[in-house]
N, C-alpha and C. Protein backbone atom coordinates (compact mmCIF):
# COMPACT_ATOMS: atom_id res chain seq x y z
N UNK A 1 0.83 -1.18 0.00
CA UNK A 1 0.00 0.00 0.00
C UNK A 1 0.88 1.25 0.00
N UNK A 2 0.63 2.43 -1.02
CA UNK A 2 1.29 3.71 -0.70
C UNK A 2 0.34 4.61 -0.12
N UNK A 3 0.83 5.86 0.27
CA UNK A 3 0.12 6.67 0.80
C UNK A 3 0.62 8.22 0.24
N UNK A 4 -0.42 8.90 0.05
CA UNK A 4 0.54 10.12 -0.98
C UNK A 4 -0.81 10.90 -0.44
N UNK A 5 0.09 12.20 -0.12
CA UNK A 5 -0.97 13.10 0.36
C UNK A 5 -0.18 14.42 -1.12
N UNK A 6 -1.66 14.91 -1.48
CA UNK A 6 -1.29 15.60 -2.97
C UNK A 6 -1.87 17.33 -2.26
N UNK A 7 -1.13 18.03 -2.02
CA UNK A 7 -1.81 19.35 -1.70
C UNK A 7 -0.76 20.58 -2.60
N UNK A 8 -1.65 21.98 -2.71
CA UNK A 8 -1.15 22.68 -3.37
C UNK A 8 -0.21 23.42 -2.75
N UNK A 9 0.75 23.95 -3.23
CA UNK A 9 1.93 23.84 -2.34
C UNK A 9 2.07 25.76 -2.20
N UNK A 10 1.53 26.34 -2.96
CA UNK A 10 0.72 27.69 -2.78
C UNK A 10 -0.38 28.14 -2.17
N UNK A 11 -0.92 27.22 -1.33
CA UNK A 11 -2.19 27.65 -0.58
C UNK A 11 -2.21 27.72 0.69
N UNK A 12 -3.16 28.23 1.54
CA UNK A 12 -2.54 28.83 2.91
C UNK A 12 -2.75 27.22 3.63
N UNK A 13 -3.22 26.21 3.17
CA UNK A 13 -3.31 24.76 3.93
C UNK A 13 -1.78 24.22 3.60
N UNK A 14 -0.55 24.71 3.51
CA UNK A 14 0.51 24.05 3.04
C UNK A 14 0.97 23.92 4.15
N UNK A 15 1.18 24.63 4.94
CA UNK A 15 1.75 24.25 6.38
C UNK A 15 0.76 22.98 7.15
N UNK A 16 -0.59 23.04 7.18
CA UNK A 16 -1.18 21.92 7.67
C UNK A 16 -0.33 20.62 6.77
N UNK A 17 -0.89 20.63 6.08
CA UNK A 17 -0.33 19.42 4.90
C UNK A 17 1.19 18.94 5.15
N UNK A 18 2.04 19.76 5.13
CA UNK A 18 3.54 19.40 5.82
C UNK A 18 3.68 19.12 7.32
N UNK A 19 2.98 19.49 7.85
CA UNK A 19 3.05 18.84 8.92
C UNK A 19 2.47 17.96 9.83
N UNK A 20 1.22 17.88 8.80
CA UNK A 20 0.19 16.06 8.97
C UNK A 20 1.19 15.15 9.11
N UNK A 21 2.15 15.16 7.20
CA UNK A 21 3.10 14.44 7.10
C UNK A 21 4.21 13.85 7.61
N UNK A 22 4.89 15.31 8.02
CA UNK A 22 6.26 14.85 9.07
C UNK A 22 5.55 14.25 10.44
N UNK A 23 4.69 14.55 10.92
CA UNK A 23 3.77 14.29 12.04
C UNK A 23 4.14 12.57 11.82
N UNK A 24 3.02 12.45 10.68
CA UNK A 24 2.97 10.64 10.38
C UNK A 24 3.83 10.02 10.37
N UNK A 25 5.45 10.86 9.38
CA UNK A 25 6.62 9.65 9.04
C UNK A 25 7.19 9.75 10.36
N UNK A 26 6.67 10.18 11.45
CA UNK A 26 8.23 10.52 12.76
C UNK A 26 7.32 9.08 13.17
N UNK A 27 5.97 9.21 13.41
CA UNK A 27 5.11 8.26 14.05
C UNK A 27 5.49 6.92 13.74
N UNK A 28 5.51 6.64 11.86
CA UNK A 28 5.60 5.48 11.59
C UNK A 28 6.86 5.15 10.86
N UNK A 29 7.79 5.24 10.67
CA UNK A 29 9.09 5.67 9.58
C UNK A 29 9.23 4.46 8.89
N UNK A 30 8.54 3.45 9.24
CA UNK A 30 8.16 2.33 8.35
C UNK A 30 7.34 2.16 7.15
N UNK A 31 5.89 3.02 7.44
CA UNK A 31 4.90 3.23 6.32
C UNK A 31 4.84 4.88 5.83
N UNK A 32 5.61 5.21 4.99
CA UNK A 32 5.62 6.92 4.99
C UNK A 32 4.52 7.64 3.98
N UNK A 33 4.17 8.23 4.51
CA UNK A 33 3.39 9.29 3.30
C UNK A 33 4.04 9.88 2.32
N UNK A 34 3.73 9.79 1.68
CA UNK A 34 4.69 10.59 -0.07
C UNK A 34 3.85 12.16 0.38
N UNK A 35 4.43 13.23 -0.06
CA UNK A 35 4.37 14.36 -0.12
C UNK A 35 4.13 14.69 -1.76
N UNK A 36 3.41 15.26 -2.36
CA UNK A 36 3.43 15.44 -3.81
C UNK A 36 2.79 17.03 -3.94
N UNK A 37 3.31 18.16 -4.72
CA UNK A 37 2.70 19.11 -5.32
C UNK A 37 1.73 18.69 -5.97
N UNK A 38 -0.08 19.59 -6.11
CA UNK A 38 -0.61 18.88 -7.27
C UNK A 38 0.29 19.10 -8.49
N UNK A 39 1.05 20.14 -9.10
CA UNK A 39 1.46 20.92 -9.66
C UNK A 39 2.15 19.92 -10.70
N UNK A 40 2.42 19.16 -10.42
CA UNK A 40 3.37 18.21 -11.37
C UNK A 40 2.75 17.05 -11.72
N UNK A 41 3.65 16.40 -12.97
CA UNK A 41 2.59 15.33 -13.74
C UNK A 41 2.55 13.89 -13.28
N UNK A 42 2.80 13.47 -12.36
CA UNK A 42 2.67 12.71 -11.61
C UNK A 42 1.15 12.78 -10.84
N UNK A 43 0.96 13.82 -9.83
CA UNK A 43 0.07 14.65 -9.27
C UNK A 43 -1.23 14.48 -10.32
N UNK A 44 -1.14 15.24 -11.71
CA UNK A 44 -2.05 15.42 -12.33
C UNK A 44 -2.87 14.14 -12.99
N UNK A 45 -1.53 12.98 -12.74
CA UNK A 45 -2.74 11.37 -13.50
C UNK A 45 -3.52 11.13 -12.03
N UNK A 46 -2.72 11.64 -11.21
CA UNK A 46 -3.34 10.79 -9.89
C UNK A 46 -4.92 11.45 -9.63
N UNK A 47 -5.21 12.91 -9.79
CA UNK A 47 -6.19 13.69 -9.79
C UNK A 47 -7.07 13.58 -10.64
N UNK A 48 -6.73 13.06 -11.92
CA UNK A 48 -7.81 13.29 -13.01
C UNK A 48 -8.05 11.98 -12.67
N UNK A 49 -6.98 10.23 -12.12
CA UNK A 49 -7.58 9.24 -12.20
C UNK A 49 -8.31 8.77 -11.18
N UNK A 50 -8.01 9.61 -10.19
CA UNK A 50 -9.42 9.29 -8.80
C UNK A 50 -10.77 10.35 -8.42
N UNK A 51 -10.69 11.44 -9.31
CA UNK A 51 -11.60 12.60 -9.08
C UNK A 51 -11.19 13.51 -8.24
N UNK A 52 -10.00 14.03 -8.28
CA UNK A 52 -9.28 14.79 -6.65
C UNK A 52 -9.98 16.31 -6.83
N UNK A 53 -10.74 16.69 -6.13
CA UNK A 53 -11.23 18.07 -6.71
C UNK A 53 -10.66 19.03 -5.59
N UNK A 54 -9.99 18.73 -4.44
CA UNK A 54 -10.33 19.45 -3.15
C UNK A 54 -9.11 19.20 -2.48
N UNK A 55 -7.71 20.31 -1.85
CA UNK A 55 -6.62 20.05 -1.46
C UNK A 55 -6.73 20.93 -0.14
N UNK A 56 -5.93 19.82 0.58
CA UNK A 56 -5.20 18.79 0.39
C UNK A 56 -6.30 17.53 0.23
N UNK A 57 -5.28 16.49 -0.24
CA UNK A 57 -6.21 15.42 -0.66
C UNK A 57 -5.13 13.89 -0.19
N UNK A 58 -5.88 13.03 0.47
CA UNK A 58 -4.68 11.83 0.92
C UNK A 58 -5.80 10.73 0.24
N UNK A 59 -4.56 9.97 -0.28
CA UNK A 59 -5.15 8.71 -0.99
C UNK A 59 -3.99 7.45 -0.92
N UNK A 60 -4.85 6.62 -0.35
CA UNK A 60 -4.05 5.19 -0.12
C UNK A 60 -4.39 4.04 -1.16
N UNK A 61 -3.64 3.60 -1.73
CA UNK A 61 -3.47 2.99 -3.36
C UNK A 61 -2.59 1.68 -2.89
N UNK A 62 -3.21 0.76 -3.80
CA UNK A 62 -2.45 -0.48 -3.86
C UNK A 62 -0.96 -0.02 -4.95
N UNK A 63 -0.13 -1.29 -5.04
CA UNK A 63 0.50 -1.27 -5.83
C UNK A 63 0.24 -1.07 -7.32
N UNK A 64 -1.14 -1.40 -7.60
CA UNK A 64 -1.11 -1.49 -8.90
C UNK A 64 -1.75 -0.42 -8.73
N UNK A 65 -1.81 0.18 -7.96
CA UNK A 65 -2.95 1.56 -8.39
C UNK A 65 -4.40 1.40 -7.93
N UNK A 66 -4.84 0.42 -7.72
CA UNK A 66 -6.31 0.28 -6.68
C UNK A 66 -6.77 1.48 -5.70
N UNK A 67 -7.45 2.32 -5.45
CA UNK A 67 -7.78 3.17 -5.16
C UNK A 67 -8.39 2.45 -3.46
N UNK A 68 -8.02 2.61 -1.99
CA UNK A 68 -8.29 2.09 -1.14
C UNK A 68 -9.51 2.81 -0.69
N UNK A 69 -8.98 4.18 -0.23
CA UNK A 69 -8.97 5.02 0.77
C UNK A 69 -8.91 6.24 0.03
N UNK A 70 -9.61 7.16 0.40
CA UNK A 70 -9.16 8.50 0.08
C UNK A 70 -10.27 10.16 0.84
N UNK A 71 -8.95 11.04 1.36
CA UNK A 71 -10.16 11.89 1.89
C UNK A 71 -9.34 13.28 1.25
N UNK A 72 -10.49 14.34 1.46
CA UNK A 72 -10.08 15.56 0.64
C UNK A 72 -10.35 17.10 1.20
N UNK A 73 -9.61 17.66 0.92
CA UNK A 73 -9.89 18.85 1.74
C UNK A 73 -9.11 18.94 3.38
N UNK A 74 -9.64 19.60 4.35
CA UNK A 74 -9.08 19.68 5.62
C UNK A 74 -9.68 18.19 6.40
N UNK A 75 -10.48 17.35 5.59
CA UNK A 75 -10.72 16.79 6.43
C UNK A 75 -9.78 15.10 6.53
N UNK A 76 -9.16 15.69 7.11
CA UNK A 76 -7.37 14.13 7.19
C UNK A 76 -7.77 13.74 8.51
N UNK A 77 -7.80 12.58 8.40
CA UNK A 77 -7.87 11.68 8.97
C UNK A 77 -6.95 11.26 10.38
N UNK A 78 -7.54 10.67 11.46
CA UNK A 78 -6.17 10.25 12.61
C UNK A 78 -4.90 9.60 12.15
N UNK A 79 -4.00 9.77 12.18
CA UNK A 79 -2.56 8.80 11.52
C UNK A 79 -3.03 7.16 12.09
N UNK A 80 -3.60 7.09 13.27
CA UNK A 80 -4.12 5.45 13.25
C UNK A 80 -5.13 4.83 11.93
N UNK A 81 -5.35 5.53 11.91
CA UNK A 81 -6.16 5.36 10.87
C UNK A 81 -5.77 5.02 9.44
N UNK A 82 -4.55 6.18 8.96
CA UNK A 82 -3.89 5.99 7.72
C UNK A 82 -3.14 4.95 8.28
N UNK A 83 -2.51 4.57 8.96
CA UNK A 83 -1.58 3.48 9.63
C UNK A 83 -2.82 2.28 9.68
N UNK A 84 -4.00 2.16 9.69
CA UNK A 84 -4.35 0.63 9.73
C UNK A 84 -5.00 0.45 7.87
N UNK A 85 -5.18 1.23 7.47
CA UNK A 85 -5.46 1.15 5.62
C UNK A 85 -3.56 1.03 5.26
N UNK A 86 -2.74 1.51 5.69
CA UNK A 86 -1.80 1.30 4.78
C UNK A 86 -0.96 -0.20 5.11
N UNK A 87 -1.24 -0.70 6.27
CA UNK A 87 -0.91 -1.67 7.34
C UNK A 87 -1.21 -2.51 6.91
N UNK A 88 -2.71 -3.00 5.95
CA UNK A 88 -3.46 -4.27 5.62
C UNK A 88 -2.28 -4.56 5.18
């Protein structure tokens, strides 16, 4: 399972968003959250291929790309939480 939290890296939620993250990888340094600008093209298959309308946005994906989990906007989730979807 990955975990990639996609937020705009110009908006006044950028400090939340960076520090959900470092928050999570200190917590778990085993299962880490990817950090991604939407801004780049990586970002942009991931948005157009799950419906991402609303940043920040965290989405937990299989390897092949299976869509698990996903929440959008301010509303992120407890790190137990991303820690038991990325954990299966």
């Amino acid at each position: 399972m990955k975990a990639i939290l996609i937020y705009d890296l110009n908006s006044d939620k950028t400090r939340i968003s960076e520090e959900y993250v470092e928050g999570f990888n200190r917590l778990h340094p085993d299962y880490l959250i990817n950090l991604q600008d939407k801004n780049n093209k990586e970002s942009d298959n991931l948005i157009t291929l799950y419906g991402i309308y609303m940043f920040p946005a965290l989405i937990i994906i299989r390897e092949d790309g299976q869509l698990i989990k996903f929440w959008q906007d301010e509303t992120l989730p407890l790190y137990d939480e991303v820690f038991a979807y990325i954990h299966q």
